[in-house]
Protein backbone atom coordinates (compact mmCIF):
# COMPACT_ATOMS: atom_id res chain seq x y z
CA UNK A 1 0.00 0.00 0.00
CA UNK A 2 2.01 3.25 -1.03
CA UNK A 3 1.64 5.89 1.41
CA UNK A 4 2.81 9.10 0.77
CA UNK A 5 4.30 11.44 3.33
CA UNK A 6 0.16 13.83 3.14
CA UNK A 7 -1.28 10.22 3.71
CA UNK A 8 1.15 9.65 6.78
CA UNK A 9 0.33 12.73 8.20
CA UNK A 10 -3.61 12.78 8.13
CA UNK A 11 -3.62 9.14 9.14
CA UNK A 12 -1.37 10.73 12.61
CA UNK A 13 -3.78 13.19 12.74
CA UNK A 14 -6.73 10.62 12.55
CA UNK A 15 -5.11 7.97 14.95
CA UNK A 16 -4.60 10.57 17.59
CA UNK A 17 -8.20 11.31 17.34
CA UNK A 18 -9.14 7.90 17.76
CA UNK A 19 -6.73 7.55 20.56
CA UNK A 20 -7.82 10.22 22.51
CA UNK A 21 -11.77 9.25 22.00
CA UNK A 22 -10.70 5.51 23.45
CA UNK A 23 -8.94 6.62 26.32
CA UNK A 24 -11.34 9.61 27.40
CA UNK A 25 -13.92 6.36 27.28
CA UNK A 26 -11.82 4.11 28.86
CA UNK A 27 -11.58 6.78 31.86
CA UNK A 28 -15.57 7.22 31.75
CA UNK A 29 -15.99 3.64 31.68
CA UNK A 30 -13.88 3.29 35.13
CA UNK A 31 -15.75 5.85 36.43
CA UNK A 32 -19.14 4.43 35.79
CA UNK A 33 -18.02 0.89 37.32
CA UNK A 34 -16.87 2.47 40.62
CA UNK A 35 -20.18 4.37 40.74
CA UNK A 36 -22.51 1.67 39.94
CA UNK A 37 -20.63 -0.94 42.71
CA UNK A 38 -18.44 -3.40 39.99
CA UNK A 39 -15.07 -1.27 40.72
CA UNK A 40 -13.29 -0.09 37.93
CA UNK A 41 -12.51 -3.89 36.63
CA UNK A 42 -16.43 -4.12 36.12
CA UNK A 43 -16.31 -0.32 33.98
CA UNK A 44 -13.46 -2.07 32.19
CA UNK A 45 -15.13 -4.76 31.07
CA UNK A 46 -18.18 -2.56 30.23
CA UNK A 47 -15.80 -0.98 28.11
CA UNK A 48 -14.47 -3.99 26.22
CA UNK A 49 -17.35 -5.25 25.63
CA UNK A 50 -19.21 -2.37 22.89
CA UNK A 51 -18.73 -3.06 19.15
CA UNK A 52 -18.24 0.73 19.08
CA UNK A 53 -15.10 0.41 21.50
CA UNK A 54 -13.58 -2.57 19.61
CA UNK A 55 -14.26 -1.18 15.94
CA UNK A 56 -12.64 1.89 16.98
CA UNK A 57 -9.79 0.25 18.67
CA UNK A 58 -8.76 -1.74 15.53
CA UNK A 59 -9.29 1.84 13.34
CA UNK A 60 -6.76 3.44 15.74
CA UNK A 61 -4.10 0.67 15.42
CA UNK A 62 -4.81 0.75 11.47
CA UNK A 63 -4.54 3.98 11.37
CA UNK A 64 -1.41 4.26 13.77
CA UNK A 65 0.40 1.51 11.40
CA UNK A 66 -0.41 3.99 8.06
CA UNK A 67 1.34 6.72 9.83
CA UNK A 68 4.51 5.10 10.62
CA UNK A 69 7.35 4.81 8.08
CA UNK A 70 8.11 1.61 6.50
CA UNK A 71 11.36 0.45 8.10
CA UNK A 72 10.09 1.33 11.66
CA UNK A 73 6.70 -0.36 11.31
CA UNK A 74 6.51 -3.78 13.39
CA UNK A 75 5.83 -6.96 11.57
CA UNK A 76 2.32 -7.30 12.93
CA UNK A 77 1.04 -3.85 12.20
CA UNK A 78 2.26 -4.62 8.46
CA UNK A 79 -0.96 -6.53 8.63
CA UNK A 80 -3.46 -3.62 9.65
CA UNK A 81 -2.01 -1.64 5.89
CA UNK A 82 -3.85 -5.17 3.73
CA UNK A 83 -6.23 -3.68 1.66
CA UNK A 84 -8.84 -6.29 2.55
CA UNK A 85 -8.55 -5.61 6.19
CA UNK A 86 -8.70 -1.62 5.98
CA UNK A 87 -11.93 -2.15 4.01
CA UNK A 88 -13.41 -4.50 6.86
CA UNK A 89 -12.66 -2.06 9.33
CA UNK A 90 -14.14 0.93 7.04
CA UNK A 91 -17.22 -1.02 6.54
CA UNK A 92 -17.27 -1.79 10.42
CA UNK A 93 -16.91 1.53 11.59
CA UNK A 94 -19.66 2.66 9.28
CA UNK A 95 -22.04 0.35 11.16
CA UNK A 96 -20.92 1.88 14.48
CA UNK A 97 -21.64 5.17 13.29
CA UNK A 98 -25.11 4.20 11.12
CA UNK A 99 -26.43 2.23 14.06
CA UNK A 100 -25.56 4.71 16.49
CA UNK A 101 -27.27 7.11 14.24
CA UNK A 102 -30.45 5.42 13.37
CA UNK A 103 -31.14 3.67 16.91
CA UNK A 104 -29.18 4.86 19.79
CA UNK A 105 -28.35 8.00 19.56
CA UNK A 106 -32.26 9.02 20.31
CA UNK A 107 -31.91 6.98 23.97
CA UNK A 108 -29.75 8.91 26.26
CA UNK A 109 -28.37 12.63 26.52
CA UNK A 110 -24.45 12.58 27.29
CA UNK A 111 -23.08 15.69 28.91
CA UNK A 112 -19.24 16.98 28.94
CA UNK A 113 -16.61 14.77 28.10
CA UNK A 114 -18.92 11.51 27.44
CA UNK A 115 -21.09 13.59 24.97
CA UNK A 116 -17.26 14.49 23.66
CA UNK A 117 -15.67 10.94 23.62
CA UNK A 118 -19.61 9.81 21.97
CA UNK A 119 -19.14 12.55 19.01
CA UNK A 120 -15.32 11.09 18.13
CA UNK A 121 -16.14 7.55 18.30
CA UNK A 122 -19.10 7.71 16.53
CA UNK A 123 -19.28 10.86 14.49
CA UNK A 124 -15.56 11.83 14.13
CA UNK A 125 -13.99 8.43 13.69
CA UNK A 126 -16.29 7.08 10.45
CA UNK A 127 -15.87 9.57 8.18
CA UNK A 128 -12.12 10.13 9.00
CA UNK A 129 -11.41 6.18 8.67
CA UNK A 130 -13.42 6.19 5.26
CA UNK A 131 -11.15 8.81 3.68
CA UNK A 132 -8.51 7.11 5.07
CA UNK A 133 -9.16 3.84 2.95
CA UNK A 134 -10.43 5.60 -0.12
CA UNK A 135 -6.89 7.48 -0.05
CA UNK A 136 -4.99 4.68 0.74
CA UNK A 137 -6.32 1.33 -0.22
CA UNK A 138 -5.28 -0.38 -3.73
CA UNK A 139 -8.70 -0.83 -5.03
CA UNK A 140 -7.81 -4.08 -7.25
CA UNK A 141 -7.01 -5.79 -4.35
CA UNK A 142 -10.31 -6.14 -3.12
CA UNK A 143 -12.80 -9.33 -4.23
CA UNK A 144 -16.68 -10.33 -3.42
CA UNK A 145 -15.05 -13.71 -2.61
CA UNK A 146 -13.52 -12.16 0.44
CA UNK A 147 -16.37 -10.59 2.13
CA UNK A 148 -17.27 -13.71 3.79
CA UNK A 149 -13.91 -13.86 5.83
CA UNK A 150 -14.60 -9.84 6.86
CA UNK A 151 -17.86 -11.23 8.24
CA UNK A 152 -15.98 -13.40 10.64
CA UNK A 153 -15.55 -10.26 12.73
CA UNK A 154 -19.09 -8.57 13.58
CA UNK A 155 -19.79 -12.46 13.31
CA UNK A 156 -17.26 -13.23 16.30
CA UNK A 157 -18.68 -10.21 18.28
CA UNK A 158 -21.76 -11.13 18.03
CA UNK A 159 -20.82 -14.35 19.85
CA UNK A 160 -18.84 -12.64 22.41
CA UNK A 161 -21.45 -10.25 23.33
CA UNK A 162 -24.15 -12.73 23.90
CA UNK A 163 -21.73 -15.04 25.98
CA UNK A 164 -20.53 -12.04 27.96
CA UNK A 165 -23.99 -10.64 28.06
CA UNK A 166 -25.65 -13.76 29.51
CA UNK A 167 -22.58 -13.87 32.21
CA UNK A 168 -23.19 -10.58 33.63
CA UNK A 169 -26.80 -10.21 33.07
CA UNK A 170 -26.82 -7.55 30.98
CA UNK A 171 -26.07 -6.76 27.25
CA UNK A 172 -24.30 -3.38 25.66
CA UNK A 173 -26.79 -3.22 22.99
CA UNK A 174 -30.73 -2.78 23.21
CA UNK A 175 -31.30 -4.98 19.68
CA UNK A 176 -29.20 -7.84 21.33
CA UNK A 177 -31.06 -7.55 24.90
CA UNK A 178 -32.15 -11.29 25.30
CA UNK A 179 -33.72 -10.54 28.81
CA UNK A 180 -35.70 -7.76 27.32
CA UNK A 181 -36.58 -9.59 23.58
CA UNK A 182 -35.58 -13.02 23.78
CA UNK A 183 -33.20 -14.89 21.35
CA UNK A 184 -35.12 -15.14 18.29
CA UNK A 185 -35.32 -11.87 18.09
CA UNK A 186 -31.88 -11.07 18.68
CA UNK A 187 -31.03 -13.55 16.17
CA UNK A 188 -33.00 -11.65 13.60
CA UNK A 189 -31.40 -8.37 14.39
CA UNK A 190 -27.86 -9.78 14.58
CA UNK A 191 -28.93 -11.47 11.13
CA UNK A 192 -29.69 -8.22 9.76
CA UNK A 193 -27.00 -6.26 11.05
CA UNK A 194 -24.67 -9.13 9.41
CA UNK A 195 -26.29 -8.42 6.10
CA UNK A 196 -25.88 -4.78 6.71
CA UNK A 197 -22.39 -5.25 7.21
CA UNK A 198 -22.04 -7.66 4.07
CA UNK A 199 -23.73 -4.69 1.98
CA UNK A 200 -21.61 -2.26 3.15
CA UNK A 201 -18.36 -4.36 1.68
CA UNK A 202 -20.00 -5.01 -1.51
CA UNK A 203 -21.10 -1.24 -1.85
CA UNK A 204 -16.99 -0.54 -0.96
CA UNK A 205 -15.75 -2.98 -3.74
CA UNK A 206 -18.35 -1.35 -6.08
CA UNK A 207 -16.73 2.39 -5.34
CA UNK A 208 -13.42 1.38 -5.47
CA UNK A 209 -13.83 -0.27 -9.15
CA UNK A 210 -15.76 2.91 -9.98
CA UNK A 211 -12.72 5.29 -8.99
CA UNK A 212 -10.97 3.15 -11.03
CA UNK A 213 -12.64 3.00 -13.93
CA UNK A 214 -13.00 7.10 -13.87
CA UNK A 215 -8.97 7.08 -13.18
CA UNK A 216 -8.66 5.03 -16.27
CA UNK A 217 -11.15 7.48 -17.76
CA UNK A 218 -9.05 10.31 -16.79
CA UNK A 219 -5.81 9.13 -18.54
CA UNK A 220 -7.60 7.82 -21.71
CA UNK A 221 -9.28 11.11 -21.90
């Protein structure tokens, strides 16, 4: 993935963003847990266990890799720069931001720093990361055939978060509440969400042939 020194610098600029969103979250989150009686390990767990946390988290360290040079990048971030992975994460963190949007966004009031940390993460964070990959990402790289393997991911979560949810008696999301709907209907909304998310790649591979074809168009023309 070539990434010139303009890329570097708005993907820094990005990453810190996305940095200082998790960790102004991650405080809140500690906060919370001592206030409600779990201690600050329950707030962390709280916090580890929203799609909107995780997503975010993996933007950040994509991000973070796309800003560093070459020779001083780590073998394992090398991996967060593969065009296939950027675009699950883009397509991820648009979910995070649509959902939040659409559903959540209408059920609480945040004040202060949460209603700061809530505007980065969800807001902020989307739009930033999608520039990021339309800047960045080779566009041939990209394949329908792959899209199932990016599923594995809001696929995994959704696993985790029902486990986890069921442990401590309560879930992070209202559409995956099984004391409050029951599992069928969670399974339906996880079901759509899944085919949300599977949209959202196709839609990505469709764009990025399209901005090729008009580059093509460009230099023919």
């Amino acid at each position: 993935m070539a990434r010139s020194s303009g890329l570097r610098q708005f993907a820094a600029l990005a990453a810190l963003v996305g940095w200082f969103a998790l960790a102004a979250q991650f405080y809140l989150s500690g906060e919370l847990g001592v206030a409600n009686g779990n201690g600050v390990l329950g707030g962390v767990v709280s916090f580890f266990s929203y799609f909107t946390i995780l997503t975010n988290g993996l933007g950040a360290i994509a991000l973070t890799a796309a800003a560093m040079a070459e020779r001083t990048t780590p073998a394992w971030l090398r991996y967060f720069r593969r065009p296939g992975v950027v675009t699950a994460i883009t397509a991820s963190i648009i979910v995070v931001g649509s959902v939040y949007f659409l559903v959540l966004r209408h059920i609480w009031a945040p004040q202060g720093l949460q209603w700061l940390a809530d505007v980065l993460l969800h807001y902020a964070m989307p739009p930033l990361f999608f520039i990021y990959w339309w800047w960045a990402v080779l566009k041939p790289a990209l394949r329908p055939a792959a899209i199932p393997r990016w599923t594995l991911y809001p696929l995994a979560y959704a696993v985790y978060a029902l486990v986890l949810g069921a442990m401590r008696g309560r879930y992070p999301y209202p559409f995956i509440d099984v004391i409050a709907l029951g599992y069928p209907r969670v399974l339906v909304n996880a079901v759509v969400i899944l085919a949300v998310f599977a949209a959202l790649c196709l839609a990505l591979i469709w764009l990025g042939r399209l901005d090729q074809r008009r580059s093509v168009s460009s230099r023919l023309g």
